[in-house]
N, C-alpha and C. Protein backbone atom coordinates (compact mmCIF):
# COMPACT_ATOMS: atom_id res chain seq x y z
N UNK A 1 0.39 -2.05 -7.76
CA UNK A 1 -0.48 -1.12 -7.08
C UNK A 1 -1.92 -1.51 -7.37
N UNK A 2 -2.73 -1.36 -6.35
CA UNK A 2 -3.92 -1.39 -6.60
C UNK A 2 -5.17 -0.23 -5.76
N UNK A 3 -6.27 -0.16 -6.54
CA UNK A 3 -7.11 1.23 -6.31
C UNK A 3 -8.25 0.10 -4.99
N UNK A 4 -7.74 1.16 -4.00
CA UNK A 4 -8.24 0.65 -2.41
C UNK A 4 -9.41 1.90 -2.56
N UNK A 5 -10.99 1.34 -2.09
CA UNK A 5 -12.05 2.02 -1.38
C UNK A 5 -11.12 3.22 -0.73
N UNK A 6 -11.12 4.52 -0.34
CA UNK A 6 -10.64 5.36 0.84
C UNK A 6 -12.11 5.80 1.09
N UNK A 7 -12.80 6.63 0.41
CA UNK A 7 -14.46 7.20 0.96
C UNK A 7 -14.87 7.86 -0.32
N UNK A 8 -16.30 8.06 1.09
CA UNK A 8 -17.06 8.53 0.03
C UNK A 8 -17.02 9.89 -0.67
N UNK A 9 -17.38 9.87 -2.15
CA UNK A 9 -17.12 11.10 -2.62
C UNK A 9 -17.87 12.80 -1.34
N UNK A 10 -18.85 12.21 -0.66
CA UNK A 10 -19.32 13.29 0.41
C UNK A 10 -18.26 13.97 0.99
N UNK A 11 -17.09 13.22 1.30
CA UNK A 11 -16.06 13.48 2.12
C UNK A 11 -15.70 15.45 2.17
N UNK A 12 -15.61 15.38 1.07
CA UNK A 12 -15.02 16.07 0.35
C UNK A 12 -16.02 17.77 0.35
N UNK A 13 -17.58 17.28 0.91
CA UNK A 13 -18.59 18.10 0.14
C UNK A 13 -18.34 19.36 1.23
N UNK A 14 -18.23 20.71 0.94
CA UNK A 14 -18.25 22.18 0.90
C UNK A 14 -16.95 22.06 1.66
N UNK A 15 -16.11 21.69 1.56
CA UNK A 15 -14.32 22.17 1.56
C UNK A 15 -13.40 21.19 0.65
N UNK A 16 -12.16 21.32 0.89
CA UNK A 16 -11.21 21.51 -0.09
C UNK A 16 -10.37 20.59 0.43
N UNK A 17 -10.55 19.96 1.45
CA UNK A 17 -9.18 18.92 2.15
C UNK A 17 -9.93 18.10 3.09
N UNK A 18 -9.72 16.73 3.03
CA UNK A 18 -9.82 15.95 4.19
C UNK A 18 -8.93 14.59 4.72
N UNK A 19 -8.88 14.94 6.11
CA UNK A 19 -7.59 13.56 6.37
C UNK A 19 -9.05 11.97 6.42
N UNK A 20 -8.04 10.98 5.89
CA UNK A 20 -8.88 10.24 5.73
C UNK A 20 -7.80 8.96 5.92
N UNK A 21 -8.49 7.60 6.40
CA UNK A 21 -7.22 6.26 6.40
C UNK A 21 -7.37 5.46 5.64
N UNK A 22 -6.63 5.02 5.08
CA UNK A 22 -7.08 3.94 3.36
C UNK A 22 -5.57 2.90 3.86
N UNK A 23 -5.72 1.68 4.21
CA UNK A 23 -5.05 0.58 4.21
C UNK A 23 -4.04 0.65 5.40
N UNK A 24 -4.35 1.34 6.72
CA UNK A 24 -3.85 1.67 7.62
C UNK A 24 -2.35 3.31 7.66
N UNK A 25 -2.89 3.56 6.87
CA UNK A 25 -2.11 4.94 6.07
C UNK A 25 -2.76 5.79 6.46
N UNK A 26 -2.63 7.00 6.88
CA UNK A 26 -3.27 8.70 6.90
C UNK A 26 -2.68 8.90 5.68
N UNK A 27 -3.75 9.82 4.70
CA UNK A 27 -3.60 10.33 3.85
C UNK A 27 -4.66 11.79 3.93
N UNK A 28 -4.21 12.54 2.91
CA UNK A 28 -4.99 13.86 2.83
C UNK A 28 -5.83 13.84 1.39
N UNK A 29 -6.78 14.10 1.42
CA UNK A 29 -7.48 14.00 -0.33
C UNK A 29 -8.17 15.60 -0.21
N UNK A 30 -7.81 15.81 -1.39
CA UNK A 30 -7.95 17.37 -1.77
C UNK A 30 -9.31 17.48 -3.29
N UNK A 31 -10.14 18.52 -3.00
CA UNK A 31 -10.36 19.25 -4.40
C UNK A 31 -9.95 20.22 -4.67
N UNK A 32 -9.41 20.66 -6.07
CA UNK A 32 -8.49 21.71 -6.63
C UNK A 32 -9.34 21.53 -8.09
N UNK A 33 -9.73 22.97 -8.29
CA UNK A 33 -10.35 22.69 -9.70
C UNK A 33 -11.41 22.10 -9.83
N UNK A 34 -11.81 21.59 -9.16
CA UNK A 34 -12.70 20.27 -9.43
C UNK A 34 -11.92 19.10 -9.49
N UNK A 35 -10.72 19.30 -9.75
CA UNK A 35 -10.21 17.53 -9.86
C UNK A 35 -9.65 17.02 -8.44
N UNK A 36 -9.62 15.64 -8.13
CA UNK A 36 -9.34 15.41 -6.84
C UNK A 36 -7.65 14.89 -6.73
N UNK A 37 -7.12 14.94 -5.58
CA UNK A 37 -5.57 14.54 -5.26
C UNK A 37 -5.51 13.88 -4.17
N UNK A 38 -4.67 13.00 -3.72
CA UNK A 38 -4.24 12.54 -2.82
C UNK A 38 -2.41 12.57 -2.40
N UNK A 39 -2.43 12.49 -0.95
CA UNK A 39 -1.15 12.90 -0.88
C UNK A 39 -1.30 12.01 0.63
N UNK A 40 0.43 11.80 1.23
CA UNK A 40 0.47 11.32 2.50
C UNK A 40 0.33 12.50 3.48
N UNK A 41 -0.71 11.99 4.40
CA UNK A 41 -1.99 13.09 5.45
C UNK A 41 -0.48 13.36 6.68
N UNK A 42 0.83 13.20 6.16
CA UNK A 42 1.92 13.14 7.27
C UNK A 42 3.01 14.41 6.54
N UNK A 43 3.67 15.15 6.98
CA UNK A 43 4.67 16.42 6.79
C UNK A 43 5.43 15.64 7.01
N UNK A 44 6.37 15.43 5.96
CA UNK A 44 7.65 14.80 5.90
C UNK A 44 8.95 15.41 7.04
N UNK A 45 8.69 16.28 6.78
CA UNK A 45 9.37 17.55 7.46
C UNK A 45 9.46 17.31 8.89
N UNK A 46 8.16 17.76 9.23
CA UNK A 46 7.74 17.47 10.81
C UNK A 46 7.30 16.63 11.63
N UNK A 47 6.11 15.76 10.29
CA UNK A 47 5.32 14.95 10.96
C UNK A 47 4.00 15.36 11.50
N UNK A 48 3.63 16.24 10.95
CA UNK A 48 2.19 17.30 11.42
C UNK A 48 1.17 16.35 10.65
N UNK A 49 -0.13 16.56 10.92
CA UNK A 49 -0.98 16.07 10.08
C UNK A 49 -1.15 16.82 8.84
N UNK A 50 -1.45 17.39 7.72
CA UNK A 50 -1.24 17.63 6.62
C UNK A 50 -2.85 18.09 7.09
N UNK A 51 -3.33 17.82 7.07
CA UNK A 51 -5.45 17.67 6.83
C UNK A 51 -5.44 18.61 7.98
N UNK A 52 -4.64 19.06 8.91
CA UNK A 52 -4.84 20.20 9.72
C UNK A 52 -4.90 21.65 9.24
N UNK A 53 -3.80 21.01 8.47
CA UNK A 53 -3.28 22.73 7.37
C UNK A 53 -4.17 23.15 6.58
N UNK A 54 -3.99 24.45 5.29
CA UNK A 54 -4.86 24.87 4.70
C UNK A 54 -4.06 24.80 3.61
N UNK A 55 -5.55 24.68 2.39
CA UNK A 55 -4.58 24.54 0.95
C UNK A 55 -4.70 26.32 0.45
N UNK A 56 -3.28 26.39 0.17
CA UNK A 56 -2.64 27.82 -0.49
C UNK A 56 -2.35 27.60 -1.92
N UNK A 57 -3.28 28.58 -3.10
CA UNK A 57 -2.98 28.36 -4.30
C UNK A 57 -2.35 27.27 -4.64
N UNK A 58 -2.88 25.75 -4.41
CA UNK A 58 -2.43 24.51 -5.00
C UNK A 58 -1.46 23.98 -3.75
N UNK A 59 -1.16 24.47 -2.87
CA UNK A 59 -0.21 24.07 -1.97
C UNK A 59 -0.83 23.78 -1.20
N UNK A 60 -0.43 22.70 0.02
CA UNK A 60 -0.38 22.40 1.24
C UNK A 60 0.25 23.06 2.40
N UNK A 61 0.08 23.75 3.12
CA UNK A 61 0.64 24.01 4.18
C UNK A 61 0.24 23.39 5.51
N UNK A 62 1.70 23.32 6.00
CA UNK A 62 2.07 22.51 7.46
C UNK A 62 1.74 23.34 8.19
N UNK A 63 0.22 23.03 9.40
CA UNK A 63 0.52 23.20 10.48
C UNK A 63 1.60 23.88 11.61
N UNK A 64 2.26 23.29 11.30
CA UNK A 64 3.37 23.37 12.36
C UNK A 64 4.48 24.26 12.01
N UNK A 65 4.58 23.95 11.05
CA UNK A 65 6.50 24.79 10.40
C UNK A 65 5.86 25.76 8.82
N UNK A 66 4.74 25.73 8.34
CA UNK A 66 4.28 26.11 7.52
C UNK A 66 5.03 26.08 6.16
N UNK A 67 5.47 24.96 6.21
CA UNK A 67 6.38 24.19 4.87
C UNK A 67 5.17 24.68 3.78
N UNK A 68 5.19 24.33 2.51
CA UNK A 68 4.49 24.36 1.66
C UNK A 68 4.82 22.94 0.64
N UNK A 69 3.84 22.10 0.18
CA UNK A 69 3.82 21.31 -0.56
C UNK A 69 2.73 20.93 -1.70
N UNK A 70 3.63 21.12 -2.74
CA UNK A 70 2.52 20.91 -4.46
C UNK A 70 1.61 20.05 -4.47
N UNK A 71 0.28 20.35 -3.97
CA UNK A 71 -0.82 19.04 -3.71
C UNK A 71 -0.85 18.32 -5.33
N UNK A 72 -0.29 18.73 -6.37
CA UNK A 72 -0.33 17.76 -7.27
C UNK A 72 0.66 17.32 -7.69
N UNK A 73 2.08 17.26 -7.21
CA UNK A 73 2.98 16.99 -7.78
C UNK A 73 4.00 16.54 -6.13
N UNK A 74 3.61 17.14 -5.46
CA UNK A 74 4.52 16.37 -3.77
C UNK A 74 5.08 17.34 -3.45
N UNK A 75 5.72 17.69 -4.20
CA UNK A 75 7.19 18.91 -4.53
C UNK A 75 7.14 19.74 -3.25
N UNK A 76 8.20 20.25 -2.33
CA UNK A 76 8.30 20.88 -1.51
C UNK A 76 8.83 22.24 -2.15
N UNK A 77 7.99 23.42 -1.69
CA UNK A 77 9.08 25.10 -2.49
C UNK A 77 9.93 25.58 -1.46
N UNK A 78 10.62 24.60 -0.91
CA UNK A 78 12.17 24.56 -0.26
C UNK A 78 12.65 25.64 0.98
N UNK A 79 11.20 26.05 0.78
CA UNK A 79 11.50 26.91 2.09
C UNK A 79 12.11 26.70 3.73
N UNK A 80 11.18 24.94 3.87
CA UNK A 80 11.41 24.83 5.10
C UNK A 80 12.18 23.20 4.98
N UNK A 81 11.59 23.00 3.94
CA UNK A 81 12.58 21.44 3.52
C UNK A 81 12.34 20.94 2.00
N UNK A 82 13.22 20.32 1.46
CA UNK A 82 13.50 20.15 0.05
C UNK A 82 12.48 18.60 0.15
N UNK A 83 12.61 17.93 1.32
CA UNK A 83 11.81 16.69 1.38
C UNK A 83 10.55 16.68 0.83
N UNK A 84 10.19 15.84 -0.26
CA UNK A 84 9.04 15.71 -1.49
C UNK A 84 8.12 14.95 -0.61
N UNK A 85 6.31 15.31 -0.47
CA UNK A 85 5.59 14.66 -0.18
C UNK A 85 4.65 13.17 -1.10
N UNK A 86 4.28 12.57 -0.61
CA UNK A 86 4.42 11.46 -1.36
C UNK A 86 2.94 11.37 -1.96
N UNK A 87 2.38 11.21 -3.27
CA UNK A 87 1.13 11.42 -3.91
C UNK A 87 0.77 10.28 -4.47
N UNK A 88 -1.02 10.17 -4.67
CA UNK A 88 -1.56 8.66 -5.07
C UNK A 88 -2.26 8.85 -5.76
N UNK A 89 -2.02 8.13 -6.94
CA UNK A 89 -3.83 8.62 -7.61
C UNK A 89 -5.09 8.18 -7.43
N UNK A 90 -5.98 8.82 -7.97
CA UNK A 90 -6.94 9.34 -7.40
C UNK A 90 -8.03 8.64 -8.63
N UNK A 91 -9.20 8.38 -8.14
CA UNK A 91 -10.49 8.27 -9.22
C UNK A 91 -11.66 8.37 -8.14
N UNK A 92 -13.03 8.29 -8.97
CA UNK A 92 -14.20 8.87 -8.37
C UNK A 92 -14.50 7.54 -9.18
N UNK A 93 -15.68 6.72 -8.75
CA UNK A 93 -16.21 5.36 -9.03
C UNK A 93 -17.60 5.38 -8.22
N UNK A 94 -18.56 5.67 -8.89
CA UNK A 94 -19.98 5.49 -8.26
C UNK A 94 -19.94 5.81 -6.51
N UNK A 95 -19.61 6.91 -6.65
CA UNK A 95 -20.19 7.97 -5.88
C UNK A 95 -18.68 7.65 -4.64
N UNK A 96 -17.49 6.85 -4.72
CA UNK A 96 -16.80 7.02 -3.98
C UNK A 96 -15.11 7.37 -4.76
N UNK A 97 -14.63 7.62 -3.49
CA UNK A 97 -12.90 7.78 -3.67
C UNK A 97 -12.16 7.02 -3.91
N UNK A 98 -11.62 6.30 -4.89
CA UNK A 98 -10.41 5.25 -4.82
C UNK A 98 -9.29 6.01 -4.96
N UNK A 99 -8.03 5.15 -3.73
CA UNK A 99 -6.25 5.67 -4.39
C UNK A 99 -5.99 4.41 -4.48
N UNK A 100 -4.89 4.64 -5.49
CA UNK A 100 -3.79 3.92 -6.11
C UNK A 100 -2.78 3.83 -5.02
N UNK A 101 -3.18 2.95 -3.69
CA UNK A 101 -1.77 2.83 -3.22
C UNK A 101 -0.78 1.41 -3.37
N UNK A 102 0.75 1.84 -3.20
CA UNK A 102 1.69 0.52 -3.54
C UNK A 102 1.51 -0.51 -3.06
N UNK A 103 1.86 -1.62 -3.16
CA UNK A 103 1.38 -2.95 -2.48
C UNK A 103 0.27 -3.18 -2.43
N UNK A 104 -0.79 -2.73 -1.85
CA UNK A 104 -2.25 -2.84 -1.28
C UNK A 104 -2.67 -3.91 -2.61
N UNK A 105 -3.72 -4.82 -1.73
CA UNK A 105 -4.24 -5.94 -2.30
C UNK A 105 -5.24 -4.52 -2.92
N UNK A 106 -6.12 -5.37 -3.70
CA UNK A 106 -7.28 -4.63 -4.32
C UNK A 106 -8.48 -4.53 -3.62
N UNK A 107 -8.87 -3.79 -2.42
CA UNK A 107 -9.92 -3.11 -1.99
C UNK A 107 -11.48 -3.04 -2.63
N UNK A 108 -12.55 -3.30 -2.44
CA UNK A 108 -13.94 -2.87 -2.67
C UNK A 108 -14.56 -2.33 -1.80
N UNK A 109 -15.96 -1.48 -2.13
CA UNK A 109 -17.10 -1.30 -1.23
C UNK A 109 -18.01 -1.23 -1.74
């Protein structure tokens, strides 16, 4: 794995979720707490964009079927599907976003 550029820390500035593309991937990057998350910007479930939905006490909710998923852990609360969303980590590096995604060569900006 290697930590790919996704954006800039701005992304992020006065809300809580944004869909964003890092190595031809949609992904969703979240603040919670102050600390940041990343997750795949796709509902396993449905296939909704994730970055449409709103984050609920630490959760993700779908758009579409209003699944719920653990923005820090993937975890689905089985309501609408047991299917786990898939999560990347995350760092802040002079003023931008890096994830940890699989394969990906190693990224700069």
């Amino acid at each position: 794995m290697a930590w790919a550029w996704a954006a800039p820390q701005s992304v992020l500035e006065g809300r809580d979720l944004a869909g964003i593309e890092v190595g031809g991937r949609r992904l969703a990057v979240y603040r919670l707490a102050g600390d940041l998350f990343a997750t795949s910007d796709t509902c396993p479930h449905a296939g909704a964009p994730l970055s449409s939905g709103c984050v609920v006490e630490g959760y993700i909710e779908c758009p579409v079927h209003y699944a719920l998923f653990d923005i820090r852990t993937g975890q689905s609360d089985g309501s609408v599907t047991a299917r786990r969303l898939a999560t990347f980590p995350v760092k802040l590096e002079g003023g931008g976003i890096y994830i940890d995604l699989p394969g990906d060569e190693e990224t700069t900006r």
